[in-house]
PDB file of N, CA and C in Angstrom:
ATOM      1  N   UNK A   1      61.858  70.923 101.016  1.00  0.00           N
ATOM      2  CA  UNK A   1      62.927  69.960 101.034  1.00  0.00           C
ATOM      3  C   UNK A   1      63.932  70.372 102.110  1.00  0.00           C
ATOM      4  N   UNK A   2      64.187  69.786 102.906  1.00  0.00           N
ATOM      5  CA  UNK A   2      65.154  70.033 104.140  1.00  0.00           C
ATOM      6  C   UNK A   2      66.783  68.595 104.102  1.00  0.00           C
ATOM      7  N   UNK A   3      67.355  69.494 104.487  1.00  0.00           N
ATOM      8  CA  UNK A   3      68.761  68.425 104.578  1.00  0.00           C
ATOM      9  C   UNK A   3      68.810  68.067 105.656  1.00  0.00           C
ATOM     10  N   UNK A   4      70.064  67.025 105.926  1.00  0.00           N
ATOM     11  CA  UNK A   4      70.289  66.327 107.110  1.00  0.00           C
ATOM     12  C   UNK A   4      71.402  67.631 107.390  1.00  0.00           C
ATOM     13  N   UNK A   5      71.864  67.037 109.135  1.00  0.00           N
ATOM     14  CA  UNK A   5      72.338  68.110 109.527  1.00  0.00           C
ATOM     15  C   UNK A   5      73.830  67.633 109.406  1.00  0.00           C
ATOM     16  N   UNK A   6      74.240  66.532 108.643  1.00  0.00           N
ATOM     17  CA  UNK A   6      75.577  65.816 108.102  1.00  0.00           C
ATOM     18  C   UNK A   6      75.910  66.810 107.116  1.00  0.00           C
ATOM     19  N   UNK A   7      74.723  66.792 105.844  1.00  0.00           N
ATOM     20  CA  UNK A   7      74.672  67.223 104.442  1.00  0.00           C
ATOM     21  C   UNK A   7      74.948  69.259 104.910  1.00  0.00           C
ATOM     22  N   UNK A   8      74.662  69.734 105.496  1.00  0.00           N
ATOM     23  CA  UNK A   8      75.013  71.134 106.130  1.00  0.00           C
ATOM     24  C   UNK A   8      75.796  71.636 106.434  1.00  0.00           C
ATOM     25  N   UNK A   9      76.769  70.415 106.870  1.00  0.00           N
ATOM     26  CA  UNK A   9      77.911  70.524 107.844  1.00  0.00           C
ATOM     27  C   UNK A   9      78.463  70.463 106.722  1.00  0.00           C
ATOM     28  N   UNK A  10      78.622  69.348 106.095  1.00  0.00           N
ATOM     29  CA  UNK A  10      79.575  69.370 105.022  1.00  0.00           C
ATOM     30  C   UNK A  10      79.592  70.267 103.737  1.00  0.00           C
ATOM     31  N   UNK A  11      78.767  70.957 103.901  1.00  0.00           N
ATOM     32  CA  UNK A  11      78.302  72.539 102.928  1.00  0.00           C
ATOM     33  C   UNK A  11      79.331  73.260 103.584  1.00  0.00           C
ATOM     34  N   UNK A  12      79.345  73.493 104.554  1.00  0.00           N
ATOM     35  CA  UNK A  12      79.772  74.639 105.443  1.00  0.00           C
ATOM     36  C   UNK A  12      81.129  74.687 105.644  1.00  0.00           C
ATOM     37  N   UNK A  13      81.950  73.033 105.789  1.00  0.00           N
ATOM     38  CA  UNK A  13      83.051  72.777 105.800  1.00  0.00           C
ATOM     39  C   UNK A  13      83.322  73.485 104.431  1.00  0.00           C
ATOM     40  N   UNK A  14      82.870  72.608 103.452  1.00  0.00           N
ATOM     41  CA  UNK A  14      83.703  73.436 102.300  1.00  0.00           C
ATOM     42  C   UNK A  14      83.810  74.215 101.721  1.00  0.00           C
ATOM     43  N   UNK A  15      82.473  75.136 101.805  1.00  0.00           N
ATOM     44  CA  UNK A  15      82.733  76.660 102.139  1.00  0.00           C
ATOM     45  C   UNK A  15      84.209  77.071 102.542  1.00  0.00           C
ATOM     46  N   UNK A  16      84.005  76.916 103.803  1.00  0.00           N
ATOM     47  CA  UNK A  16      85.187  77.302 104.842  1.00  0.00           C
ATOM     48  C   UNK A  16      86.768  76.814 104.279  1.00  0.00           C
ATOM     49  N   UNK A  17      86.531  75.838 103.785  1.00  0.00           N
ATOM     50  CA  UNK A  17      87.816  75.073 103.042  1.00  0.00           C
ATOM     51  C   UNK A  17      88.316  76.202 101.949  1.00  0.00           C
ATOM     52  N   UNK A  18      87.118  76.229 101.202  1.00  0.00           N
ATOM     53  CA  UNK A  18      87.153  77.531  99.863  1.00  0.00           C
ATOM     54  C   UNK A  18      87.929  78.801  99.785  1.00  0.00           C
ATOM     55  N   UNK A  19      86.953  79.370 101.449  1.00  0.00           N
ATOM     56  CA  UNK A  19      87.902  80.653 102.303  1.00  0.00           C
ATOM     57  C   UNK A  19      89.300  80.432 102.057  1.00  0.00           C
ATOM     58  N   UNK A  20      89.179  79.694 103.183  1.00  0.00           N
ATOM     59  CA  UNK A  20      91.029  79.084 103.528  1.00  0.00           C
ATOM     60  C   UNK A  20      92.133  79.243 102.530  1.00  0.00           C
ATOM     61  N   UNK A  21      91.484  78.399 101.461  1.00  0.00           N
ATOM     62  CA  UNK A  21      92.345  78.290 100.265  1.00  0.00           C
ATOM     63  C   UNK A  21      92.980  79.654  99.174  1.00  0.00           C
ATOM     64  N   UNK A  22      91.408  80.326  99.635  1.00  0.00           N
ATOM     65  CA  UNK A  22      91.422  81.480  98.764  1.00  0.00           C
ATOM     66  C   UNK A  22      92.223  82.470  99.874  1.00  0.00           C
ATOM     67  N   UNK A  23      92.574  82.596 100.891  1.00  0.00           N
ATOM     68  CA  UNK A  23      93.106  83.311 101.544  1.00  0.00           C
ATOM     69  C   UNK A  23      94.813  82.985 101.179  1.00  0.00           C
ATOM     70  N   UNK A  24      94.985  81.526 101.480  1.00  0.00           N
ATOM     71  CA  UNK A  24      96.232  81.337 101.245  1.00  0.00           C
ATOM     72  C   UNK A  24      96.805  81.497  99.829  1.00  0.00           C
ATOM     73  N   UNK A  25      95.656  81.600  98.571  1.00  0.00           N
ATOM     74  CA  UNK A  25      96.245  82.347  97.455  1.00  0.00           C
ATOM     75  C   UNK A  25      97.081  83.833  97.630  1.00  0.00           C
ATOM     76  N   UNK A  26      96.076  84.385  98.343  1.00  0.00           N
ATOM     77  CA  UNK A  26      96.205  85.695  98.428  1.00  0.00           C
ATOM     78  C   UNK A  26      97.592  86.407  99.503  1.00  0.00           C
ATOM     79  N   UNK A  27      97.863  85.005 100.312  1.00  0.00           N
ATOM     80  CA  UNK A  27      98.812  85.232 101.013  1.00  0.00           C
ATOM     81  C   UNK A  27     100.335  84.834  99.997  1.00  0.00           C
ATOM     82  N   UNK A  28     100.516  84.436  99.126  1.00  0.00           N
ATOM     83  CA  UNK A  28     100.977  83.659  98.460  1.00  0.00           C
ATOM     84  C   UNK A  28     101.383  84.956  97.741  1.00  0.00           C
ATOM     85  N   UNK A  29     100.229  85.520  96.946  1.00  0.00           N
ATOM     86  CA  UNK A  29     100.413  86.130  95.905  1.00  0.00           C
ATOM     87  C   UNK A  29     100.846  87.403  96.332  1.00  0.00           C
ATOM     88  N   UNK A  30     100.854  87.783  97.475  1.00  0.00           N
ATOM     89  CA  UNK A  30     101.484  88.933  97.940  1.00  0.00           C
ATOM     90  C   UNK A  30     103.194  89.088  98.396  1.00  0.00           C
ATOM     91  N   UNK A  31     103.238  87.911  98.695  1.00  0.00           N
ATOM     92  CA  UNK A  31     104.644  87.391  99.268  1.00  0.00           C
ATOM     93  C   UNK A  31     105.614  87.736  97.743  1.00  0.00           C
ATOM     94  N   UNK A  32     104.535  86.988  96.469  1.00  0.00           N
ATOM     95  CA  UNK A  32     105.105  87.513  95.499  1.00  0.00           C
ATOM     96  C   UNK A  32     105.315  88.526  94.316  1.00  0.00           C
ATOM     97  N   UNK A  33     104.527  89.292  94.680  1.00  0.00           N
ATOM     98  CA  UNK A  33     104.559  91.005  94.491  1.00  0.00           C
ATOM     99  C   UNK A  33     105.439  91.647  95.591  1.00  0.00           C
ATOM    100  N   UNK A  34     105.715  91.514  96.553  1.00  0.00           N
ATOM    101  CA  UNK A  34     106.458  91.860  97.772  1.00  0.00           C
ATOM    102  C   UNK A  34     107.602  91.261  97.068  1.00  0.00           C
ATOM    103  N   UNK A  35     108.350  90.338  96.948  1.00  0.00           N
ATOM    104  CA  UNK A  35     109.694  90.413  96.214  1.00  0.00           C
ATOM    105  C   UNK A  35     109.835  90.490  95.368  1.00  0.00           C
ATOM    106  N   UNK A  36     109.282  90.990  93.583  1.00  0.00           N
ATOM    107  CA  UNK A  36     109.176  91.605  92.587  1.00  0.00           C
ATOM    108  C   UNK A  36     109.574  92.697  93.006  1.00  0.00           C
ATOM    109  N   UNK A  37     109.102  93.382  94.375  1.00  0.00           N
ATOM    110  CA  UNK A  37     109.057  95.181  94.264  1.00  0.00           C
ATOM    111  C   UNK A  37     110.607  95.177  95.022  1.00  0.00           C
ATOM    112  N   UNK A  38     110.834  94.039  95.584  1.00  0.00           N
ATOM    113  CA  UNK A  38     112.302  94.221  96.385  1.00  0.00           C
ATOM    114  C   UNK A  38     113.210  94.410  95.425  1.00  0.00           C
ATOM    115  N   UNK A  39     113.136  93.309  94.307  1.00  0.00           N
ATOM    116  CA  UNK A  39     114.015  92.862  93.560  1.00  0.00           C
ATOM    117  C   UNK A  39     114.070  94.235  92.211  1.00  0.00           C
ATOM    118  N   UNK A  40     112.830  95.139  92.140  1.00  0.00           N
ATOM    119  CA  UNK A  40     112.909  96.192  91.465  1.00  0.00           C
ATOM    120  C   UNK A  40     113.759  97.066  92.197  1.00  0.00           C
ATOM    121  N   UNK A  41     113.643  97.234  93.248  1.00  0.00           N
ATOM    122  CA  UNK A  41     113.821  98.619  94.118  1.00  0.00           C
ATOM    123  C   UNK A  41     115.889  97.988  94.045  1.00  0.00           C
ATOM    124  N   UNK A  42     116.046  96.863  94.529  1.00  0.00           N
ATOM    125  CA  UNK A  42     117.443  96.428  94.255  1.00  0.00           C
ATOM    126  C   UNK A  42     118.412  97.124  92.836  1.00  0.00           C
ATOM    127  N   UNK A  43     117.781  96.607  91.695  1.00  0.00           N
ATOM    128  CA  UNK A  43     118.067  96.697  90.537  1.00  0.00           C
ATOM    129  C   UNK A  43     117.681  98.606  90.670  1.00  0.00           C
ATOM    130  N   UNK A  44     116.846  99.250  90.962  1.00  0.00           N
ATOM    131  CA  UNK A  44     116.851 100.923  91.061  1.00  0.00           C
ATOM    132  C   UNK A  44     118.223 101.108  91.496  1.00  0.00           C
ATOM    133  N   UNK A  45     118.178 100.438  93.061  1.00  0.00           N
ATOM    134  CA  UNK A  45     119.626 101.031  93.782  1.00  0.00           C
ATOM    135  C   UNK A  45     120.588 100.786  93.523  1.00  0.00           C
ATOM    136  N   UNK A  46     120.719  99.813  92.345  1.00  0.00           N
ATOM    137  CA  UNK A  46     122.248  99.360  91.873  1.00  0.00           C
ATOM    138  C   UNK A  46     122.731 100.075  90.874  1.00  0.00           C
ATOM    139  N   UNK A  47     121.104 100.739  89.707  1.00  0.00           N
ATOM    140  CA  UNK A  47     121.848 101.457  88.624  1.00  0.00           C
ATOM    141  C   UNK A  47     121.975 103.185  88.922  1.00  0.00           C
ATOM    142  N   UNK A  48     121.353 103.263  90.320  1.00  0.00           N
ATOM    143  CA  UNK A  48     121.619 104.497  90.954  1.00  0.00           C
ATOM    144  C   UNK A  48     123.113 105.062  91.289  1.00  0.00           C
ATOM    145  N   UNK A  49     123.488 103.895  92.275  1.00  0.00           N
ATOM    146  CA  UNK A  49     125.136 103.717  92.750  1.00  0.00           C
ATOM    147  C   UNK A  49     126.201 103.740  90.889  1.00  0.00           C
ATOM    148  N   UNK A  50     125.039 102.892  90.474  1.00  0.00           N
ATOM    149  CA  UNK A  50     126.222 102.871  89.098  1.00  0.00           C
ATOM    150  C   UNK A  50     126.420 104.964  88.555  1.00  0.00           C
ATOM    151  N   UNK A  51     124.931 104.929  88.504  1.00  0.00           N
ATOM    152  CA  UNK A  51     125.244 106.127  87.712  1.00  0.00           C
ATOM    153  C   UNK A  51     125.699 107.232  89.043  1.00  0.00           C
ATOM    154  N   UNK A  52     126.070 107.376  89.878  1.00  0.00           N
ATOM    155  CA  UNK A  52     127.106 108.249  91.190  1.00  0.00           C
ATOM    156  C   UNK A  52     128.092 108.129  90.681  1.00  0.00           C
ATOM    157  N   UNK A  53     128.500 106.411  90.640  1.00  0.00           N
ATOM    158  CA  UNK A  53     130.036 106.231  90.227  1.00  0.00           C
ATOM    159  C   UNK A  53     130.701 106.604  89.462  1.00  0.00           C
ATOM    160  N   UNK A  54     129.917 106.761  87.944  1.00  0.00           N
ATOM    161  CA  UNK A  54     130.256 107.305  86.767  1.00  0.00           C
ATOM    162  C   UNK A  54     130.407 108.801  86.554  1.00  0.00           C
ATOM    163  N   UNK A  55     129.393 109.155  87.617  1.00  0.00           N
ATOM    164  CA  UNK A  55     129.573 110.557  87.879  1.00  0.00           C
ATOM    165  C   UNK A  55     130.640 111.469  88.402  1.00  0.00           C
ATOM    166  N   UNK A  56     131.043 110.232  89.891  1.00  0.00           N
ATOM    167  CA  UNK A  56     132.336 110.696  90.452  1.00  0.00           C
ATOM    168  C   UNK A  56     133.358 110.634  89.632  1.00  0.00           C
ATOM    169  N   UNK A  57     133.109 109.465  89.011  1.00  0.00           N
ATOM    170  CA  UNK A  57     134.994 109.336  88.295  1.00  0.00           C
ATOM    171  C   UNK A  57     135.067 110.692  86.971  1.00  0.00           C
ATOM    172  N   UNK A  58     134.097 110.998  86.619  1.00  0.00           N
ATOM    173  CA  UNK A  58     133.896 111.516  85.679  1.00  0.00           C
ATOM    174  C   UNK A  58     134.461 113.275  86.325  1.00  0.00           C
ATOM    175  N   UNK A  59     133.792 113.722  87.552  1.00  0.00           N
ATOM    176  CA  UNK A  59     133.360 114.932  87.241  1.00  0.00           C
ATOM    177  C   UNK A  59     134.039 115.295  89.067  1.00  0.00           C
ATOM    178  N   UNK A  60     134.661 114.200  89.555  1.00  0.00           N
ATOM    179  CA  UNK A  60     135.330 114.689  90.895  1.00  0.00           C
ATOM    180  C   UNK A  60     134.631 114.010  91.862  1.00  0.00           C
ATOM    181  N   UNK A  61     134.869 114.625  93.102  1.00  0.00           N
ATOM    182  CA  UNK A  61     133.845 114.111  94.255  1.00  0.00           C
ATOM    183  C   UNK A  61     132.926 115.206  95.063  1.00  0.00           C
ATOM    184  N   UNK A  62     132.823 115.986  93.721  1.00  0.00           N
ATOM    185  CA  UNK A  62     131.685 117.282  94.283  1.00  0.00           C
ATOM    186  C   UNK A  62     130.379 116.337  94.712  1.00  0.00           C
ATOM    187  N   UNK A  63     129.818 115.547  93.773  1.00  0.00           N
ATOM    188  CA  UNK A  63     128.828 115.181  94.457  1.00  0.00           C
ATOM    189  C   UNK A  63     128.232 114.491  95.798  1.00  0.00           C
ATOM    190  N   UNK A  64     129.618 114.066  96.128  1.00  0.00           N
ATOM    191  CA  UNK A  64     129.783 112.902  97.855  1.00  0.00           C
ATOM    192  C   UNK A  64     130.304 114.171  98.729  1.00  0.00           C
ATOM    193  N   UNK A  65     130.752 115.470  98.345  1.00  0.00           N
ATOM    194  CA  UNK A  65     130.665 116.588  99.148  1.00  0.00           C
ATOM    195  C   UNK A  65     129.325 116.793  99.416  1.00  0.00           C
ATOM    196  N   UNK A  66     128.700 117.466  98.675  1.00  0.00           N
ATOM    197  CA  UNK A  66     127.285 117.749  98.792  1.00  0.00           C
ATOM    198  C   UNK A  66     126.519 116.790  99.927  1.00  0.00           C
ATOM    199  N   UNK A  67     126.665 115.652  99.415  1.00  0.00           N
ATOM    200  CA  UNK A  67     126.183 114.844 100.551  1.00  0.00           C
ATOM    201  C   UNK A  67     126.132 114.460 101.500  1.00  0.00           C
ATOM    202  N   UNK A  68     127.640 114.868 101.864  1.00  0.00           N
ATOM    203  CA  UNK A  68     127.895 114.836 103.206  1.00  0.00           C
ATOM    204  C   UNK A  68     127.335 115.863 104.042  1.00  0.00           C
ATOM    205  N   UNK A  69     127.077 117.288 103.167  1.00  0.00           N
ATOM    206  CA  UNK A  69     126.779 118.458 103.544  1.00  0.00           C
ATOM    207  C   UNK A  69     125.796 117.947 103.960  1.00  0.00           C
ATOM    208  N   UNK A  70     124.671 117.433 102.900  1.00  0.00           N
ATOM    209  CA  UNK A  70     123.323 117.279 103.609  1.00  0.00           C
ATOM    210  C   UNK A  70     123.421 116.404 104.522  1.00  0.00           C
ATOM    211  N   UNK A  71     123.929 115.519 104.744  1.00  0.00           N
ATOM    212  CA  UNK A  71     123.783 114.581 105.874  1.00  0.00           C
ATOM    213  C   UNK A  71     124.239 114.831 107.386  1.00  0.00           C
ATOM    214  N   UNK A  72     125.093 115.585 107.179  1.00  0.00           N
ATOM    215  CA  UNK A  72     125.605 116.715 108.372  1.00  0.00           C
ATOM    216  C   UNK A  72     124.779 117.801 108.953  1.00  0.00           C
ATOM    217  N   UNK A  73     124.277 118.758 107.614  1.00  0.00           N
ATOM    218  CA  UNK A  73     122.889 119.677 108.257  1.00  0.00           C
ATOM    219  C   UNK A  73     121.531 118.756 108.949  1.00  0.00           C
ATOM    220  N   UNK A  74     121.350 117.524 108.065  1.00  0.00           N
ATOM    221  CA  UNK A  74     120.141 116.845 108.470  1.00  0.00           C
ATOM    222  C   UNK A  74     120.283 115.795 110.013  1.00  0.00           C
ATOM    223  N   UNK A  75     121.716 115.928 110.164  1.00  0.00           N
ATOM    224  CA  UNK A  75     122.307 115.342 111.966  1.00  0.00           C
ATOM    225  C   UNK A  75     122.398 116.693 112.851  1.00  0.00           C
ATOM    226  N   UNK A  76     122.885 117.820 112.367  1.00  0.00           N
ATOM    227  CA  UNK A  76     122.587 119.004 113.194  1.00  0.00           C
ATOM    228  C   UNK A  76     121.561 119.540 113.620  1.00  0.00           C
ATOM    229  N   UNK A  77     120.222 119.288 112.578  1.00  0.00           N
ATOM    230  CA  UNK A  77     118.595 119.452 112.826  1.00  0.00           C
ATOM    231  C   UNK A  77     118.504 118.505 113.355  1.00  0.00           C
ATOM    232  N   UNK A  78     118.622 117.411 113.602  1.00  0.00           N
ATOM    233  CA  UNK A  78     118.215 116.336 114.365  1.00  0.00           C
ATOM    234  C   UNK A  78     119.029 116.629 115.803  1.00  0.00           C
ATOM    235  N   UNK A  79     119.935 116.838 116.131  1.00  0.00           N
ATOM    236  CA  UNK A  79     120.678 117.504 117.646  1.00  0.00           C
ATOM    237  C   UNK A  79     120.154 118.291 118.057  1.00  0.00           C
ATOM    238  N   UNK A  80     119.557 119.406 117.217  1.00  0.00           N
ATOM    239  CA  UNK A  80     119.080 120.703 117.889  1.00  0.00           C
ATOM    240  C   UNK A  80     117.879 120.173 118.164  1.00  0.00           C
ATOM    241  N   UNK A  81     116.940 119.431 117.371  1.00  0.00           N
ATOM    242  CA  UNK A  81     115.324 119.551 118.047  1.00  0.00           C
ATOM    243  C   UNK A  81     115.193 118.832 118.977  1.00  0.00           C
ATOM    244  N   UNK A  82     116.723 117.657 120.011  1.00  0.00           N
ATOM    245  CA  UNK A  82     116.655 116.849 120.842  1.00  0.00           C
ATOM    246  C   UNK A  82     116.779 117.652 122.260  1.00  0.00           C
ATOM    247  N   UNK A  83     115.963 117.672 123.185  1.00  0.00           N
ATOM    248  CA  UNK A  83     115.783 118.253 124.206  1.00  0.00           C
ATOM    249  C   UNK A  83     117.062 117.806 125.229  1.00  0.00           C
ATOM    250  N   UNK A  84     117.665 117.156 124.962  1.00  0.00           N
ATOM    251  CA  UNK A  84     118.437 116.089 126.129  1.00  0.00           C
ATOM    252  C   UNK A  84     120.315 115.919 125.556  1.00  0.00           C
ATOM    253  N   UNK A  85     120.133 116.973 124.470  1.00  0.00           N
ATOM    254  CA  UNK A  85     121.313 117.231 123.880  1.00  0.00           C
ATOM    255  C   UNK A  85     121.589 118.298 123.907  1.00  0.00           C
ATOM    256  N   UNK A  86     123.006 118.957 124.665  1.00  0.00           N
ATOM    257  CA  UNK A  86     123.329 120.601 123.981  1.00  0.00           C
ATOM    258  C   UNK A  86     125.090 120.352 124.039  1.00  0.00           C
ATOM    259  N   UNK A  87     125.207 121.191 123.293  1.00  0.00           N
ATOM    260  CA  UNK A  87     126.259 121.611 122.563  1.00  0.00           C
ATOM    261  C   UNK A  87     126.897 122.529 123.191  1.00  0.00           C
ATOM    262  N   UNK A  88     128.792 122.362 123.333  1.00  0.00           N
ATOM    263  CA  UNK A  88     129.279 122.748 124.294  1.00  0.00           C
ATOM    264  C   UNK A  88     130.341 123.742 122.949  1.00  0.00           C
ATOM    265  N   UNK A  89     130.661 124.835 122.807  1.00  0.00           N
ATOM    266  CA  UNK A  89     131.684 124.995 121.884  1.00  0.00           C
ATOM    267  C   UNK A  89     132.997 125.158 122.313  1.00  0.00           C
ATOM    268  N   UNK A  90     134.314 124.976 121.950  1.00  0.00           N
ATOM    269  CA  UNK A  90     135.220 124.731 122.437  1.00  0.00           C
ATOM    270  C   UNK A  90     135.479 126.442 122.913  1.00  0.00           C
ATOM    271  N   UNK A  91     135.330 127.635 122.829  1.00  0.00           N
ATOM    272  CA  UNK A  91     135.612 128.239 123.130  1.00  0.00           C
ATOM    273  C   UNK A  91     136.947 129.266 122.961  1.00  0.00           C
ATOM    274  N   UNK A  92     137.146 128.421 121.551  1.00  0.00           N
ATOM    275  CA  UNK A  92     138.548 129.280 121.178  1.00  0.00           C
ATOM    276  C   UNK A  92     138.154 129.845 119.801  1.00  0.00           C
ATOM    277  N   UNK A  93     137.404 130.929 119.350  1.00  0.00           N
ATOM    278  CA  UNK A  93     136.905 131.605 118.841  1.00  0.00           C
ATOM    279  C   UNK A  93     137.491 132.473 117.590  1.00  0.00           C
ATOM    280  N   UNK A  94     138.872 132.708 117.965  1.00  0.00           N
ATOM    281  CA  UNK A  94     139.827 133.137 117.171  1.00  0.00           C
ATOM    282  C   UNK A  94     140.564 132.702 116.652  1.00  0.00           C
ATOM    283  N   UNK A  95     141.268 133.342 115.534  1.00  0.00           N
ATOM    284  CA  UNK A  95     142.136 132.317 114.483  1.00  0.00           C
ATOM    285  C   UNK A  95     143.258 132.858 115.095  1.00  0.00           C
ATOM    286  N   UNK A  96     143.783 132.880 116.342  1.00  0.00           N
ATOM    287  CA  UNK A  96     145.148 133.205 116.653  1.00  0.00           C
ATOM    288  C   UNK A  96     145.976 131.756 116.862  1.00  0.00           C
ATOM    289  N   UNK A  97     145.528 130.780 116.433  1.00  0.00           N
ATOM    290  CA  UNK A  97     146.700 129.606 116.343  1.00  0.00           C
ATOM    291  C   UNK A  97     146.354 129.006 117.692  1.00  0.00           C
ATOM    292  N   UNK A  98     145.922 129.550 118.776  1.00  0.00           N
ATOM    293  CA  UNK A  98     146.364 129.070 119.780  1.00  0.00           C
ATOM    294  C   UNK A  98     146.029 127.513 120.520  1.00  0.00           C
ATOM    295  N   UNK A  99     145.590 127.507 121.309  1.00  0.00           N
ATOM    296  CA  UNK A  99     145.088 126.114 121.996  1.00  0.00           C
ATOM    297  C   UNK A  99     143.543 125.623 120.917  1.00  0.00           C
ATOM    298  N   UNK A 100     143.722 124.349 120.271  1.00  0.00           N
ATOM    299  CA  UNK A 100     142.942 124.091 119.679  1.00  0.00           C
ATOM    300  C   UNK A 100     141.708 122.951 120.780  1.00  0.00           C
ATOM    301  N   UNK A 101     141.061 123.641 121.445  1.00  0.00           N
ATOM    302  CA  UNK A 101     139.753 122.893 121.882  1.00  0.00           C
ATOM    303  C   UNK A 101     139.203 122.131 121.576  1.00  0.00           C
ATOM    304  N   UNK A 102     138.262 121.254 122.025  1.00  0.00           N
ATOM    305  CA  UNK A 102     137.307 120.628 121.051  1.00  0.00           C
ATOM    306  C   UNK A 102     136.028 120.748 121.281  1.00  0.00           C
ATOM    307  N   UNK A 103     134.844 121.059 120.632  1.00  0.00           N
ATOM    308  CA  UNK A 103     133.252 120.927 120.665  1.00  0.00           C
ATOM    309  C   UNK A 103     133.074 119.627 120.853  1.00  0.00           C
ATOM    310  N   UNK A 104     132.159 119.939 122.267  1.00  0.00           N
ATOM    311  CA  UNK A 104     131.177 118.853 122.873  1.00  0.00           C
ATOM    312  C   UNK A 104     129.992 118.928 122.727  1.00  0.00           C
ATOM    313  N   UNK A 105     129.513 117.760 122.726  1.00  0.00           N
ATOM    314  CA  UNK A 105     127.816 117.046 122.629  1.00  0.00           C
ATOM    315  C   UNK A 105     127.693 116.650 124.051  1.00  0.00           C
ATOM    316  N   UNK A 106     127.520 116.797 124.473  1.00  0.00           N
ATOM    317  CA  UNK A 106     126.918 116.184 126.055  1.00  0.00           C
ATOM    318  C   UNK A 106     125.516 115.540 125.802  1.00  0.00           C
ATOM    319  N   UNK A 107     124.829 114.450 126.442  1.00  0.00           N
ATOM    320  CA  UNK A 107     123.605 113.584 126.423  1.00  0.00           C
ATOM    321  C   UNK A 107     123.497 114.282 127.933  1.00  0.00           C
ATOM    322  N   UNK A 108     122.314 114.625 128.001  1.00  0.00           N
ATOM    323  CA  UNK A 108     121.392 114.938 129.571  1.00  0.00           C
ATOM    324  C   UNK A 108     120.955 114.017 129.715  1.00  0.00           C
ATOM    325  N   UNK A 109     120.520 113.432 130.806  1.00  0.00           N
ATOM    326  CA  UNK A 109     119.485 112.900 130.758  1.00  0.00           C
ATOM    327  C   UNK A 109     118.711 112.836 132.332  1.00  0.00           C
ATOM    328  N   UNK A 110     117.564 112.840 132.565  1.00  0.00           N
ATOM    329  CA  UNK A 110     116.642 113.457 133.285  1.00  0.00           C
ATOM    330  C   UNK A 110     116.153 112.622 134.379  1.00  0.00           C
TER     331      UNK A 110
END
């Protein structure tokens, strides 16, 4: 038994239609797992900030010290491993009061 080459085509189309459709599920359904996980990760970072806040008011601002600490060591490792950055120190070394300098960053560039 053999088909016409109409009856083939139109196999093939809707095949292909099938694909399509089933792709655009899948595009669909990701878009909406992709903002489920936003809208989780939101709601994480909000009861995160909440519980800092409660923390600070509670217990000082040791903990936004700390952080700054780290965020300061983790910008100083990031200066030092930059080839095209060095560090100038002001050069007043002693606590005799005197002329207060300032430390430079200079950018090289090549």
């Amino acid at each position: 038994m053999t088909f016409g080459r109409e009856f083939t085509r139109a196999v093939e189309d809707k095949q292909i239609a099938q694909q399509e459709a089933e792709r655009a599920r899948f595009i669909v359904e990701k878009a909406e797992q992709e903002r489920q996980a936003n809208v989780i990760r939101a709601e994480g970072e909000g009861e995160a900030a909440d519980i800092i806040s409660k923390a600070v008011a509670k217990s000082g601002n040791g903990l936004i010290m700390i952080r700054r600490i780290e965020t300061q060591k983790e910008l100083a490792q990031m200066l030092a491993n930059n080839p095209n950055v060095t560090y100038l120190p002001s050069g007043s070394g002693g606590g005799d009061g005197g002329s207060k300098g300032g430390n430079f960053l200079l950018g090289l560039r090549s």
